[in-house]
PDBML (XML) file of the C-alpha atoms, coordinates in Angstrom:
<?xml version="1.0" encoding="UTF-8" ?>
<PDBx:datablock datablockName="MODEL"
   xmlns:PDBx="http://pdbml.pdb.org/schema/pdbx-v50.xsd"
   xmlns:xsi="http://www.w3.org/2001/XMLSchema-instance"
   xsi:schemaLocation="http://pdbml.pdb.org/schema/pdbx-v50.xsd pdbx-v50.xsd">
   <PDBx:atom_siteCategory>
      <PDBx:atom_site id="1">
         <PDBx:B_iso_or_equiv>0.00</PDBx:B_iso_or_equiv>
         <PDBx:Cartn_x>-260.794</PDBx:Cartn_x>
         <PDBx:Cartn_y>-121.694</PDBx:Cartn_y>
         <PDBx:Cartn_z>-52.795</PDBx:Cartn_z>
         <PDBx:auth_asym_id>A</PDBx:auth_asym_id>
         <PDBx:auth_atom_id>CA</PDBx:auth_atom_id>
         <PDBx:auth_comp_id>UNK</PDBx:auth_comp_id>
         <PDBx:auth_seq_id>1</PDBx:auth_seq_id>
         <PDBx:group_PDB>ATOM</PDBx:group_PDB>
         <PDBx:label_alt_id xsi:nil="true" />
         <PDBx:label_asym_id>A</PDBx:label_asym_id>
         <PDBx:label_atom_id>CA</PDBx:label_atom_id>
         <PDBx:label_comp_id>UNK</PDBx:label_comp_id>
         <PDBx:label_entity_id>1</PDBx:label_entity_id>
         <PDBx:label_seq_id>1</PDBx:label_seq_id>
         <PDBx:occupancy>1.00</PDBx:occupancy>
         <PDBx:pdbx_PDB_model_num>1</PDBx:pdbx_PDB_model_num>
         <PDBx:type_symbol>C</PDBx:type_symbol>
      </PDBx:atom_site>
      <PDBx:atom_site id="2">
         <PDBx:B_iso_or_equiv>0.00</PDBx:B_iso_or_equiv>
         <PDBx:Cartn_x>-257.809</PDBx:Cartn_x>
         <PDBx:Cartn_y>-123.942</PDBx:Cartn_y>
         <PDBx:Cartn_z>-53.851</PDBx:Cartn_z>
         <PDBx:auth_asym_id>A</PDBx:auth_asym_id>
         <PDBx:auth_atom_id>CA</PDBx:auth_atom_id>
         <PDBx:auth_comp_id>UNK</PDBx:auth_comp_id>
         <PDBx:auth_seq_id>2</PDBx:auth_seq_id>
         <PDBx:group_PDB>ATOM</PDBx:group_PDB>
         <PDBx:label_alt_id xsi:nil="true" />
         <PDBx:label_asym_id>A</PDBx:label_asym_id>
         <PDBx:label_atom_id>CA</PDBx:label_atom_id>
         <PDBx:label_comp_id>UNK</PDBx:label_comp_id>
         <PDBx:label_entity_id>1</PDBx:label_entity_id>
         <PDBx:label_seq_id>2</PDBx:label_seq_id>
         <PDBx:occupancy>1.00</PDBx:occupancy>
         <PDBx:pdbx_PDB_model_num>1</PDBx:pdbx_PDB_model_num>
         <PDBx:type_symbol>C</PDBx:type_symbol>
      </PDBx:atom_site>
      <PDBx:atom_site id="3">
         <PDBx:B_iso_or_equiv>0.00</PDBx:B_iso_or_equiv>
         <PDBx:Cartn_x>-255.706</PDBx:Cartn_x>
         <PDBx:Cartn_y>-122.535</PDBx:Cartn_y>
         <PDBx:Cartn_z>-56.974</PDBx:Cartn_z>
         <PDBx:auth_asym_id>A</PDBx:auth_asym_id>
         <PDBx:auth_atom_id>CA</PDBx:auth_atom_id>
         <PDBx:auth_comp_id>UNK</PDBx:auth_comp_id>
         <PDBx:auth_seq_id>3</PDBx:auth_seq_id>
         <PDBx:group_PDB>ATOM</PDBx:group_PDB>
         <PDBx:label_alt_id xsi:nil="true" />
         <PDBx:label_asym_id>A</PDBx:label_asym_id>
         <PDBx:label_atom_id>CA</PDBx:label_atom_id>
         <PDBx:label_comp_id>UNK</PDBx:label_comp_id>
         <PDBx:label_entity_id>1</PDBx:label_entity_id>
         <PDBx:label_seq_id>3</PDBx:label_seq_id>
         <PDBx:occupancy>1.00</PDBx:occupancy>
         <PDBx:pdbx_PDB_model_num>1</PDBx:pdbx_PDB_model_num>
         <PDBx:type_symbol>C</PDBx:type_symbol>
      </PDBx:atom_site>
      <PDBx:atom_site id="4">
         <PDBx:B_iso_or_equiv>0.00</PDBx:B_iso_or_equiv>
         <PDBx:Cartn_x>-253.326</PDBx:Cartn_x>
         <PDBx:Cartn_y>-124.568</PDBx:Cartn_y>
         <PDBx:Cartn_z>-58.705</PDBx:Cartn_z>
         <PDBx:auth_asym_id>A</PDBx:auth_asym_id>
         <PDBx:auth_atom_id>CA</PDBx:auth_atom_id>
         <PDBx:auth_comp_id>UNK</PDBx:auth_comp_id>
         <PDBx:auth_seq_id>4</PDBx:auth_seq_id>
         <PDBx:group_PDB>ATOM</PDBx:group_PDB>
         <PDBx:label_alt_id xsi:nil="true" />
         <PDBx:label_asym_id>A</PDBx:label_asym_id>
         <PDBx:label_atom_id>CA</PDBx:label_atom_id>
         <PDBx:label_comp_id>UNK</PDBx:label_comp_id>
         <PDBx:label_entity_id>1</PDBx:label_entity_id>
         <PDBx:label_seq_id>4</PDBx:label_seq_id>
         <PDBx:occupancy>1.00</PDBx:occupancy>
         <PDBx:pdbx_PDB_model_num>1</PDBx:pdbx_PDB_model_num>
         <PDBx:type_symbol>C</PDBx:type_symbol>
      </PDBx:atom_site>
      <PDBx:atom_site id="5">
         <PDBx:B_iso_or_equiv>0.00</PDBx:B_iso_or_equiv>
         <PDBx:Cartn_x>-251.454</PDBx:Cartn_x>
         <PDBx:Cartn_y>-123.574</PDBx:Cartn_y>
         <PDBx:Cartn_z>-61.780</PDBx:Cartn_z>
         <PDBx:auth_asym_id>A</PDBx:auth_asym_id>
         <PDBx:auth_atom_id>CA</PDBx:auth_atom_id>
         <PDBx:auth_comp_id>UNK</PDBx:auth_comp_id>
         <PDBx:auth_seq_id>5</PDBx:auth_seq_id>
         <PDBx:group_PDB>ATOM</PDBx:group_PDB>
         <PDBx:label_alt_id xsi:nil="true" />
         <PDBx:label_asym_id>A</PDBx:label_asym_id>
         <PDBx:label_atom_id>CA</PDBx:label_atom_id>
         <PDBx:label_comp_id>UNK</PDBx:label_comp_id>
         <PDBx:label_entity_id>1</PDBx:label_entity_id>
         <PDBx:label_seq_id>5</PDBx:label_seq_id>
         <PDBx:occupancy>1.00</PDBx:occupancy>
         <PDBx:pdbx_PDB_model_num>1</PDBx:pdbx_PDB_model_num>
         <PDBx:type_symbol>C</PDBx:type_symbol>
      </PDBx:atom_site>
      <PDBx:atom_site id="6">
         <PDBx:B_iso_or_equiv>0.00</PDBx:B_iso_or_equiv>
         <PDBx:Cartn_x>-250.828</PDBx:Cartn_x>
         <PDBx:Cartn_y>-119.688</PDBx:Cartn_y>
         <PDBx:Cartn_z>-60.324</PDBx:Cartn_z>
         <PDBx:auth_asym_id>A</PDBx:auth_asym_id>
         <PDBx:auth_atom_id>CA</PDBx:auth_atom_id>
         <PDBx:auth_comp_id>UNK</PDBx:auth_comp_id>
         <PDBx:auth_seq_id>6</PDBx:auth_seq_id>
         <PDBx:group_PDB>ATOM</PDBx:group_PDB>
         <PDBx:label_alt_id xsi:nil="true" />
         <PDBx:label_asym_id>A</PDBx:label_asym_id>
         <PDBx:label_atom_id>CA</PDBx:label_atom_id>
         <PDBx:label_comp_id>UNK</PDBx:label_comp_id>
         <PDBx:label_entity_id>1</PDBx:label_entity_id>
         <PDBx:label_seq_id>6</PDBx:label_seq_id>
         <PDBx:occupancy>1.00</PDBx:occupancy>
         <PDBx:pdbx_PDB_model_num>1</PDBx:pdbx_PDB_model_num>
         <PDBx:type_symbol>C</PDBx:type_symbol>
      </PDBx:atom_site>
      <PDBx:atom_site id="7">
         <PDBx:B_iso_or_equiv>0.00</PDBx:B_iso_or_equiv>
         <PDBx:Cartn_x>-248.292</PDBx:Cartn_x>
         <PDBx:Cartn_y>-118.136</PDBx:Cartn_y>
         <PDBx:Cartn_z>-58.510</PDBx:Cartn_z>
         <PDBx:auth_asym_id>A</PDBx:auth_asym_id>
         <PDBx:auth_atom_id>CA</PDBx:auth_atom_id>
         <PDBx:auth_comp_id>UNK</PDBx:auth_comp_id>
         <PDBx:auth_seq_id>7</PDBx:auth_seq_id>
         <PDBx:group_PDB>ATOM</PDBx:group_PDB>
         <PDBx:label_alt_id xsi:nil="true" />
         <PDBx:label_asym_id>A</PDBx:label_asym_id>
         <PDBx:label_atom_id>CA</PDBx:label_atom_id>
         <PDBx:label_comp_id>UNK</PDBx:label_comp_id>
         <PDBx:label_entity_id>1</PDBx:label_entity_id>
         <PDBx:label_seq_id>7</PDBx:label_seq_id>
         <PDBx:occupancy>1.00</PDBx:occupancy>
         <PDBx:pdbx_PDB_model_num>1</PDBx:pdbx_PDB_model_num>
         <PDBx:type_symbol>C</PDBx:type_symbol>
      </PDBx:atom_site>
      <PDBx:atom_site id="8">
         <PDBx:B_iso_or_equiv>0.00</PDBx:B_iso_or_equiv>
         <PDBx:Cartn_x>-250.829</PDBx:Cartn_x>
         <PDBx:Cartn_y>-118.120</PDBx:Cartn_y>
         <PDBx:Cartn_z>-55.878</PDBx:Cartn_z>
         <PDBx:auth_asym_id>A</PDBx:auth_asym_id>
         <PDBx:auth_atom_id>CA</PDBx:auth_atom_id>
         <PDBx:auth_comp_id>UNK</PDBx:auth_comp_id>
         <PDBx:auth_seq_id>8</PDBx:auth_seq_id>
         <PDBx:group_PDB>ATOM</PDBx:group_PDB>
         <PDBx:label_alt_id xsi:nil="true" />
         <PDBx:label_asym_id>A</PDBx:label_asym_id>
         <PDBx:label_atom_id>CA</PDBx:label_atom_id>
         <PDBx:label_comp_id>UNK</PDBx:label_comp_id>
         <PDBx:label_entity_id>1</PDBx:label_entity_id>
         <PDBx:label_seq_id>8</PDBx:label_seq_id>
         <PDBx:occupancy>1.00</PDBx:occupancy>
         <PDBx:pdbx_PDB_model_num>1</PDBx:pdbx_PDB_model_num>
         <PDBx:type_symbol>C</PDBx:type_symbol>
      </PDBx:atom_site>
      <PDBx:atom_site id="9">
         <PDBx:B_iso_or_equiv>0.00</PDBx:B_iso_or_equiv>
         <PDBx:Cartn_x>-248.915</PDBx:Cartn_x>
         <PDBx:Cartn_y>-116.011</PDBx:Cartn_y>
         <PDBx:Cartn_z>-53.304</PDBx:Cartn_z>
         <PDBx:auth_asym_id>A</PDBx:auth_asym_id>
         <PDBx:auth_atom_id>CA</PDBx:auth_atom_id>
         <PDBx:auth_comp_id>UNK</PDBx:auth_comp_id>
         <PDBx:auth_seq_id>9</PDBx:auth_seq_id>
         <PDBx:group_PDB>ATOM</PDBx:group_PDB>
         <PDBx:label_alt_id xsi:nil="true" />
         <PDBx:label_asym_id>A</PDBx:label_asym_id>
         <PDBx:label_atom_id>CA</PDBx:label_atom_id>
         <PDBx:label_comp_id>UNK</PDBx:label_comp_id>
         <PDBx:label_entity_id>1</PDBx:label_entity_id>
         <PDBx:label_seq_id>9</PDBx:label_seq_id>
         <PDBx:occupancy>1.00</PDBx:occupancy>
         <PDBx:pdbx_PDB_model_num>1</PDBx:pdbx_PDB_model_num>
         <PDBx:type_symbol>C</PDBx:type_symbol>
      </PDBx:atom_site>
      <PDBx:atom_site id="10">
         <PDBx:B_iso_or_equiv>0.00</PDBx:B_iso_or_equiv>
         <PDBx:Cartn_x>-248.494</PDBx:Cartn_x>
         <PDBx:Cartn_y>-112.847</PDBx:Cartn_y>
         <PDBx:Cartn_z>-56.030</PDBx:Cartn_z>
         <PDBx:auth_asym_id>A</PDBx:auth_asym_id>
         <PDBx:auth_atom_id>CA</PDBx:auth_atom_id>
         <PDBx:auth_comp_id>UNK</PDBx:auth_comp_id>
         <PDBx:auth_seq_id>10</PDBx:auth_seq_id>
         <PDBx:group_PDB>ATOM</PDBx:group_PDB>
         <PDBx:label_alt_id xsi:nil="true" />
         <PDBx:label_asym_id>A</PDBx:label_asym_id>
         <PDBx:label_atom_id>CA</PDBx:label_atom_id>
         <PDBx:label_comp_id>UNK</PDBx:label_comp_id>
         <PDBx:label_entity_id>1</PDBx:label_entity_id>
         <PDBx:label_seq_id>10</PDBx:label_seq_id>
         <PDBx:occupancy>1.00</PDBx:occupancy>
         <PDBx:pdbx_PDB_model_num>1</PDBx:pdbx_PDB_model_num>
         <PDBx:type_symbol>C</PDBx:type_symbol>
      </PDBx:atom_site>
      <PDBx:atom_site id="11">
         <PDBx:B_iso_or_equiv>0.00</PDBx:B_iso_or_equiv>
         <PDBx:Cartn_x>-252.308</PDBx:Cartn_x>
         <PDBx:Cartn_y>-112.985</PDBx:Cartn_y>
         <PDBx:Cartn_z>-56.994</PDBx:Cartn_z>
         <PDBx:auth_asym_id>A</PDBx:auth_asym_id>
         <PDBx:auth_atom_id>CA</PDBx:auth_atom_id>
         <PDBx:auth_comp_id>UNK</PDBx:auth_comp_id>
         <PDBx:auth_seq_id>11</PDBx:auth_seq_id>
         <PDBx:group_PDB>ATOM</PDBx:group_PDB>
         <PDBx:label_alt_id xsi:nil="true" />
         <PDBx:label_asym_id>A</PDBx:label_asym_id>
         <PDBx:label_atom_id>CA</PDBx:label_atom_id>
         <PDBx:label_comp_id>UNK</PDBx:label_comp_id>
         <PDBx:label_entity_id>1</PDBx:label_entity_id>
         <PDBx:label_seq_id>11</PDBx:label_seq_id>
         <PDBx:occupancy>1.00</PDBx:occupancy>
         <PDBx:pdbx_PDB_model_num>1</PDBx:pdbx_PDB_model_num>
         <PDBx:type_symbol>C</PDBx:type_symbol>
      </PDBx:atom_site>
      <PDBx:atom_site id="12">
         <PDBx:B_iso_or_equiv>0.00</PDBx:B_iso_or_equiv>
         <PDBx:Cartn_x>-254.667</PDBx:Cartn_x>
         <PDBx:Cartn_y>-110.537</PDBx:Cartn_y>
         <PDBx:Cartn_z>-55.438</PDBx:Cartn_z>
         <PDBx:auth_asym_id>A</PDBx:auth_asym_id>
         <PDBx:auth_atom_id>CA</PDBx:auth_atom_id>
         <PDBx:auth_comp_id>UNK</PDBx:auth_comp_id>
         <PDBx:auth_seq_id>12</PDBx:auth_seq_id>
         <PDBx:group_PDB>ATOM</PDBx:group_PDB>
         <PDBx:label_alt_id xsi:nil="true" />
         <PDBx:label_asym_id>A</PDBx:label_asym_id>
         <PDBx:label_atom_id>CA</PDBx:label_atom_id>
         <PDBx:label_comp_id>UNK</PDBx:label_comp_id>
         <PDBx:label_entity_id>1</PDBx:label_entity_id>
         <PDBx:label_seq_id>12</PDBx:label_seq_id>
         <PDBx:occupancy>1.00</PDBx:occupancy>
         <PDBx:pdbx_PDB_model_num>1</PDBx:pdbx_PDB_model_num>
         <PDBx:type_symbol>C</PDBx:type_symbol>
      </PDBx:atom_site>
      <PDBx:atom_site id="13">
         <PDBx:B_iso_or_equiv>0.00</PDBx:B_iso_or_equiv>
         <PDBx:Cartn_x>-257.575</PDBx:Cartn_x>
         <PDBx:Cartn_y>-112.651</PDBx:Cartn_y>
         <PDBx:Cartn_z>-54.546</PDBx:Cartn_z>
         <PDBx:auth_asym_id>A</PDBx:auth_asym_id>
         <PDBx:auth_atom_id>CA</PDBx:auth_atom_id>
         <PDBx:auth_comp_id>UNK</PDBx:auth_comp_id>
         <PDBx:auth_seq_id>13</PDBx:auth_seq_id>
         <PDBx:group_PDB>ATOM</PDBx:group_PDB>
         <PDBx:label_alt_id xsi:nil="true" />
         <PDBx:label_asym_id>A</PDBx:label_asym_id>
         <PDBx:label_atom_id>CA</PDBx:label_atom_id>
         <PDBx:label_comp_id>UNK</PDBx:label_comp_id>
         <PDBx:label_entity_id>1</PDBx:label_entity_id>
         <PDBx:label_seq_id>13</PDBx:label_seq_id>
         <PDBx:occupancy>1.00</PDBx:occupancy>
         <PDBx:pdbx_PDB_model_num>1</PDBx:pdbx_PDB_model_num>
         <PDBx:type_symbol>C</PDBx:type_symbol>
      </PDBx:atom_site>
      <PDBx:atom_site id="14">
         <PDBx:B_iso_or_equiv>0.00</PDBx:B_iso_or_equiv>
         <PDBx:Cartn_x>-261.506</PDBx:Cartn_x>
         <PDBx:Cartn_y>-112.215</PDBx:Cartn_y>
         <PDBx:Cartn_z>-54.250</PDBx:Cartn_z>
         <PDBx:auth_asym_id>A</PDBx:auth_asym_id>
         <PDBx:auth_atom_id>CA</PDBx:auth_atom_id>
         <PDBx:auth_comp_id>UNK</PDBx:auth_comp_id>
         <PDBx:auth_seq_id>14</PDBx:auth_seq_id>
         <PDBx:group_PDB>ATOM</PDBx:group_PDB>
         <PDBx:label_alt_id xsi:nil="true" />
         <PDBx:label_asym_id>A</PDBx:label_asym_id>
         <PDBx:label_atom_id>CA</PDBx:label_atom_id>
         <PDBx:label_comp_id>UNK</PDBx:label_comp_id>
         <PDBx:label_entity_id>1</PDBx:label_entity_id>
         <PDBx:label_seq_id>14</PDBx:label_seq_id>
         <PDBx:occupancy>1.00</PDBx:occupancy>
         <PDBx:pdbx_PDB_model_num>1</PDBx:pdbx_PDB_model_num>
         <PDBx:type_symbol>C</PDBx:type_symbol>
      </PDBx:atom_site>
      <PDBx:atom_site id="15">
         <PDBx:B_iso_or_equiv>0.00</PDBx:B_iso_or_equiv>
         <PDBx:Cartn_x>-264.925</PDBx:Cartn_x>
         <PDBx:Cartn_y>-113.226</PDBx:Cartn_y>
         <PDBx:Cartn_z>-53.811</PDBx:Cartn_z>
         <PDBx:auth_asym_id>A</PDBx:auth_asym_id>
         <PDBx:auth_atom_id>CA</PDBx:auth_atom_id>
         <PDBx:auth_comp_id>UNK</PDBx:auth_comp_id>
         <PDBx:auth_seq_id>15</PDBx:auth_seq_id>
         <PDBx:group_PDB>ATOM</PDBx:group_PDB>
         <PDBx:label_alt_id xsi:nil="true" />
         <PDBx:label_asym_id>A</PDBx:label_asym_id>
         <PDBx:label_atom_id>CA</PDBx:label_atom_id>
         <PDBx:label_comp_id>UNK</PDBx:label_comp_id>
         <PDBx:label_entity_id>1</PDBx:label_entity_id>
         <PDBx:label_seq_id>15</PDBx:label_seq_id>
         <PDBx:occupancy>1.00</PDBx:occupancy>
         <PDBx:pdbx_PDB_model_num>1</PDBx:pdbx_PDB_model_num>
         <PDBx:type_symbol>C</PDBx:type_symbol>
      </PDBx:atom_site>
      <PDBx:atom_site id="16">
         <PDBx:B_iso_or_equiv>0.00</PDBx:B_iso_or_equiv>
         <PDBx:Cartn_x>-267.457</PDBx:Cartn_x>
         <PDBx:Cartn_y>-112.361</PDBx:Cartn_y>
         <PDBx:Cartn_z>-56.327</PDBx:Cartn_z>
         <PDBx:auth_asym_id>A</PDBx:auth_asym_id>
         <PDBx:auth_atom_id>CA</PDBx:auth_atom_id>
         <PDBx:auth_comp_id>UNK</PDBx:auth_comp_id>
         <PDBx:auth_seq_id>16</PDBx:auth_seq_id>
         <PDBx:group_PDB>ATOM</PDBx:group_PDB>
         <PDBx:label_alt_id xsi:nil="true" />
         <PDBx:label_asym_id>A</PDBx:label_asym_id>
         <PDBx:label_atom_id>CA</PDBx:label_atom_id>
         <PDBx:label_comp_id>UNK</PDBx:label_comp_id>
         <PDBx:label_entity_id>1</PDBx:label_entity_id>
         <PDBx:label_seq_id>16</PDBx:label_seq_id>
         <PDBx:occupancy>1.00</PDBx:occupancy>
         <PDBx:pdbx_PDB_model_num>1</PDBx:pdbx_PDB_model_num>
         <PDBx:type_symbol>C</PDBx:type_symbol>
      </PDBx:atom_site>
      <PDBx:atom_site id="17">
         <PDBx:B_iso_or_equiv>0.00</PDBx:B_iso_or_equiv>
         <PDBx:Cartn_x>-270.774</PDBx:Cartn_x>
         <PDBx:Cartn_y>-113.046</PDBx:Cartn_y>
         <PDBx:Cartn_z>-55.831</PDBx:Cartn_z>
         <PDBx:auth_asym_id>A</PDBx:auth_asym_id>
         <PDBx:auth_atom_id>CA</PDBx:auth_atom_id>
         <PDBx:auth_comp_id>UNK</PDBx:auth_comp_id>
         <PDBx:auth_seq_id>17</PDBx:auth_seq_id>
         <PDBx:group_PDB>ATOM</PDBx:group_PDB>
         <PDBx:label_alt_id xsi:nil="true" />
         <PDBx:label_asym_id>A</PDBx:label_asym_id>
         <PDBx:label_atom_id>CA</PDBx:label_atom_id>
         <PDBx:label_comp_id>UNK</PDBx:label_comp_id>
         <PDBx:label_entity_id>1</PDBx:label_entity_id>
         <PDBx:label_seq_id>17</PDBx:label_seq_id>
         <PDBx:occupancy>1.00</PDBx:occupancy>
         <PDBx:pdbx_PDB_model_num>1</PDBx:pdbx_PDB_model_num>
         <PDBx:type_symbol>C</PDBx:type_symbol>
      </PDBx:atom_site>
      <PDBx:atom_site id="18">
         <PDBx:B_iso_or_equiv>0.00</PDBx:B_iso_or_equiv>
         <PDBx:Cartn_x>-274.185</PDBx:Cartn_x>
         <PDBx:Cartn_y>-113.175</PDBx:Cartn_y>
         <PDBx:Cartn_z>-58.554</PDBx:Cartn_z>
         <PDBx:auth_asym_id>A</PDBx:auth_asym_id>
         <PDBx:auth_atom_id>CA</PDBx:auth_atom_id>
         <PDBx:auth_comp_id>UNK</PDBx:auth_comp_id>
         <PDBx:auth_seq_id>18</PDBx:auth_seq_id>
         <PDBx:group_PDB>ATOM</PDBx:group_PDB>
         <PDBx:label_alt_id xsi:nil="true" />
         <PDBx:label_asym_id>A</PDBx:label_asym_id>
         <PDBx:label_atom_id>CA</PDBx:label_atom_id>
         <PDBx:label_comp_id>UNK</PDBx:label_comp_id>
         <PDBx:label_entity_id>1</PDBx:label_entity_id>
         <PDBx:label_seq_id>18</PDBx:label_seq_id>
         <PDBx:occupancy>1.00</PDBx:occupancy>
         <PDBx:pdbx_PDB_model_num>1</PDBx:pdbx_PDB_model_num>
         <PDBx:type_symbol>C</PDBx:type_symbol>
      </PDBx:atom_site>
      <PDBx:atom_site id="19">
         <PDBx:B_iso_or_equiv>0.00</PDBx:B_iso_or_equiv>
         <PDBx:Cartn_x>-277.584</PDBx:Cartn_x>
         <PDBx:Cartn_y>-113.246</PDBx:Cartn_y>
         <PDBx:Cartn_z>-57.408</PDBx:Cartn_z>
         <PDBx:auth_asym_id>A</PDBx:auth_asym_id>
         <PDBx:auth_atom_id>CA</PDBx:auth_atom_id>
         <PDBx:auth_comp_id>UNK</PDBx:auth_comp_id>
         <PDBx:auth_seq_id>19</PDBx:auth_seq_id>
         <PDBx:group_PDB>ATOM</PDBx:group_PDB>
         <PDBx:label_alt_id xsi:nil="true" />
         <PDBx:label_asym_id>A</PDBx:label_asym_id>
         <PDBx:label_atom_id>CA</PDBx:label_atom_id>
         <PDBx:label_comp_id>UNK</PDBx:label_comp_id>
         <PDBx:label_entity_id>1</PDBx:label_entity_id>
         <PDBx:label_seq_id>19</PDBx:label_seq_id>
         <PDBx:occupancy>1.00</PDBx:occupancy>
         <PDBx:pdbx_PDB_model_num>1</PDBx:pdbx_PDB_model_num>
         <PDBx:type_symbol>C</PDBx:type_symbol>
      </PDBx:atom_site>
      <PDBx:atom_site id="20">
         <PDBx:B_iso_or_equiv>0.00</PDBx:B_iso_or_equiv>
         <PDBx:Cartn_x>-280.555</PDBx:Cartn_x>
         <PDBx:Cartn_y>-114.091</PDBx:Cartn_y>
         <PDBx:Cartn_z>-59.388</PDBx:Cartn_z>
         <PDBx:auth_asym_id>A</PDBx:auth_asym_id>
         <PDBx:auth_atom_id>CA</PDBx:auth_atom_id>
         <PDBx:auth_comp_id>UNK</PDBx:auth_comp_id>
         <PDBx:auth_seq_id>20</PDBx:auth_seq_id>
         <PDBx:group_PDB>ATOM</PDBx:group_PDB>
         <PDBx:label_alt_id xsi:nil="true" />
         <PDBx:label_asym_id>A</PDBx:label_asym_id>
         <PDBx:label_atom_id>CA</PDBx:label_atom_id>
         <PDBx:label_comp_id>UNK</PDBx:label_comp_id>
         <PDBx:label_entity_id>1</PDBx:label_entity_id>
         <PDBx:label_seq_id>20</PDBx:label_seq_id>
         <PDBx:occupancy>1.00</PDBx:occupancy>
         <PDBx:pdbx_PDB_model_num>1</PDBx:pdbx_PDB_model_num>
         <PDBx:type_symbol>C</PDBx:type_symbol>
      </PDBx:atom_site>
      <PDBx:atom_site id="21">
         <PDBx:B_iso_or_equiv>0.00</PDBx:B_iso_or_equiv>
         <PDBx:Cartn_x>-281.108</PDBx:Cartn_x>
         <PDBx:Cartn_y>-111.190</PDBx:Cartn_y>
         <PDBx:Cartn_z>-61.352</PDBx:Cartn_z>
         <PDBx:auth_asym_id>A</PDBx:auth_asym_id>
         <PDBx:auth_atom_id>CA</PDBx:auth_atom_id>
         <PDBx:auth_comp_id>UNK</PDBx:auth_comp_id>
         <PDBx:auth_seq_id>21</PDBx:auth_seq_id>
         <PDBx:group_PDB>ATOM</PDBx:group_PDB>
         <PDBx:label_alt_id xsi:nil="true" />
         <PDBx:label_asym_id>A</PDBx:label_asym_id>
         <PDBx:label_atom_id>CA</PDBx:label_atom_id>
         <PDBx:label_comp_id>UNK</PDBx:label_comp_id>
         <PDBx:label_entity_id>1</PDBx:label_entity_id>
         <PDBx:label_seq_id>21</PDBx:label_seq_id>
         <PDBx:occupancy>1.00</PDBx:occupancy>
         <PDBx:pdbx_PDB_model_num>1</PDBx:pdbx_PDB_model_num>
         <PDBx:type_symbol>C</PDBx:type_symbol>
      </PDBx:atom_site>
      <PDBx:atom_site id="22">
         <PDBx:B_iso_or_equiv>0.00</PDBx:B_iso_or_equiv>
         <PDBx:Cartn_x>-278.209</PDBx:Cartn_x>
         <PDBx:Cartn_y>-108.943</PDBx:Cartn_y>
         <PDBx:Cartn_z>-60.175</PDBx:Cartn_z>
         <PDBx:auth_asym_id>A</PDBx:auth_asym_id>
         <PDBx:auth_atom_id>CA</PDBx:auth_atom_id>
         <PDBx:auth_comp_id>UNK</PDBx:auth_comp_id>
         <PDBx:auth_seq_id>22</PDBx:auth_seq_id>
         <PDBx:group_PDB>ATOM</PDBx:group_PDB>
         <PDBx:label_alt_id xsi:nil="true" />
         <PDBx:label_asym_id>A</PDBx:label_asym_id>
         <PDBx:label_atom_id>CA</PDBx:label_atom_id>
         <PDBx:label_comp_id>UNK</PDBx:label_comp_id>
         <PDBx:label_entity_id>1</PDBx:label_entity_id>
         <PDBx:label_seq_id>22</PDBx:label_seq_id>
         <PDBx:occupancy>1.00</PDBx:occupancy>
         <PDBx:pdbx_PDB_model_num>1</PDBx:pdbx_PDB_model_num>
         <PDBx:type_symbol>C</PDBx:type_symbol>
      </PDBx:atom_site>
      <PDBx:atom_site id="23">
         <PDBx:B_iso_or_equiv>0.00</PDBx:B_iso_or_equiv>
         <PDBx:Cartn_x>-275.434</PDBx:Cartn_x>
         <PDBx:Cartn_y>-108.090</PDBx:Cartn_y>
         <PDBx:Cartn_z>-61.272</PDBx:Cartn_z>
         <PDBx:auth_asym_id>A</PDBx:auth_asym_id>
         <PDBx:auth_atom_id>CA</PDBx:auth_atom_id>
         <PDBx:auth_comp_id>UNK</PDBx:auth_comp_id>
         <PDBx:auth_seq_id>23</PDBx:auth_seq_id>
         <PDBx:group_PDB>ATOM</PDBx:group_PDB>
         <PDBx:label_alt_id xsi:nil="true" />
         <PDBx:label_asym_id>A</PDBx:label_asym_id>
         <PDBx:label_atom_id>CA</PDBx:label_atom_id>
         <PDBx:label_comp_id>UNK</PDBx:label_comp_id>
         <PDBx:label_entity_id>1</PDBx:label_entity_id>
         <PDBx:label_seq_id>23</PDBx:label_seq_id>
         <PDBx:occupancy>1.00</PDBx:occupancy>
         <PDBx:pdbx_PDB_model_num>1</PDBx:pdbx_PDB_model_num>
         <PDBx:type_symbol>C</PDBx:type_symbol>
      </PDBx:atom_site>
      <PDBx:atom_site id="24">
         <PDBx:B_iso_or_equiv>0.00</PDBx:B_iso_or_equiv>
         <PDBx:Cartn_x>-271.904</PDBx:Cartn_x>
         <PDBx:Cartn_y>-109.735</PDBx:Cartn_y>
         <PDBx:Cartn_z>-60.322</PDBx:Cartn_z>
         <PDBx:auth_asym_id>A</PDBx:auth_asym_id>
         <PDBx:auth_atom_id>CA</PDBx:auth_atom_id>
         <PDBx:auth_comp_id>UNK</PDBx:auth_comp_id>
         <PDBx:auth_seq_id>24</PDBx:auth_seq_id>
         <PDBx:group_PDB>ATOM</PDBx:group_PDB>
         <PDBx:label_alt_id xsi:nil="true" />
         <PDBx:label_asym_id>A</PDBx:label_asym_id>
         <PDBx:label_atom_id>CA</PDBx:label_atom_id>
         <PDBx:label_comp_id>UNK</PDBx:label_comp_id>
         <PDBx:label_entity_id>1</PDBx:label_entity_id>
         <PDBx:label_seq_id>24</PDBx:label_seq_id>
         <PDBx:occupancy>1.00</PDBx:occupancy>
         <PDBx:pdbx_PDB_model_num>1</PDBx:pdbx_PDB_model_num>
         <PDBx:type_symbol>C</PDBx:type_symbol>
      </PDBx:atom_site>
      <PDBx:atom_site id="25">
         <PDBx:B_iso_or_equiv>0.00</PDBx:B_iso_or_equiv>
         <PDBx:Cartn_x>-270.572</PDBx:Cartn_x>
         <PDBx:Cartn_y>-107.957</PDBx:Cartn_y>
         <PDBx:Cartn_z>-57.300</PDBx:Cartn_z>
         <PDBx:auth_asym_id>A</PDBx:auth_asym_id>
         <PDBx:auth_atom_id>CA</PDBx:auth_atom_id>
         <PDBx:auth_comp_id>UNK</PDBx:auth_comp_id>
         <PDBx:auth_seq_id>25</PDBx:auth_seq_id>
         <PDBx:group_PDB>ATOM</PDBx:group_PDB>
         <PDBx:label_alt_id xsi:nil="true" />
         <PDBx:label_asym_id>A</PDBx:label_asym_id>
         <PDBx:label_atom_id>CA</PDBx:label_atom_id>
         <PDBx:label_comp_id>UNK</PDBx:label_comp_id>
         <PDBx:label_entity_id>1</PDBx:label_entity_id>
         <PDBx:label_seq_id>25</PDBx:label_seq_id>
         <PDBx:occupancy>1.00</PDBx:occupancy>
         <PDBx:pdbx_PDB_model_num>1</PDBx:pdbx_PDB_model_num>
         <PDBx:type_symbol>C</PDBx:type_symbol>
      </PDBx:atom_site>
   </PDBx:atom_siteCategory>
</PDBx:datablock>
């Protein structure tokens, strides 16, 4: 994941994931 436009080094950062049918997690 590249960011641009963010202080990126301030930013908590994550991985989300969404399976058919499920819910974001």
């Amino acid at each position: 994941c590249t960011a641009s436009g963010i202080i990126f080094s301030v930013n908590i950062m994550a991985w989300y994931r969404q399976a058919p049918g499920k819910q974001r997690e």
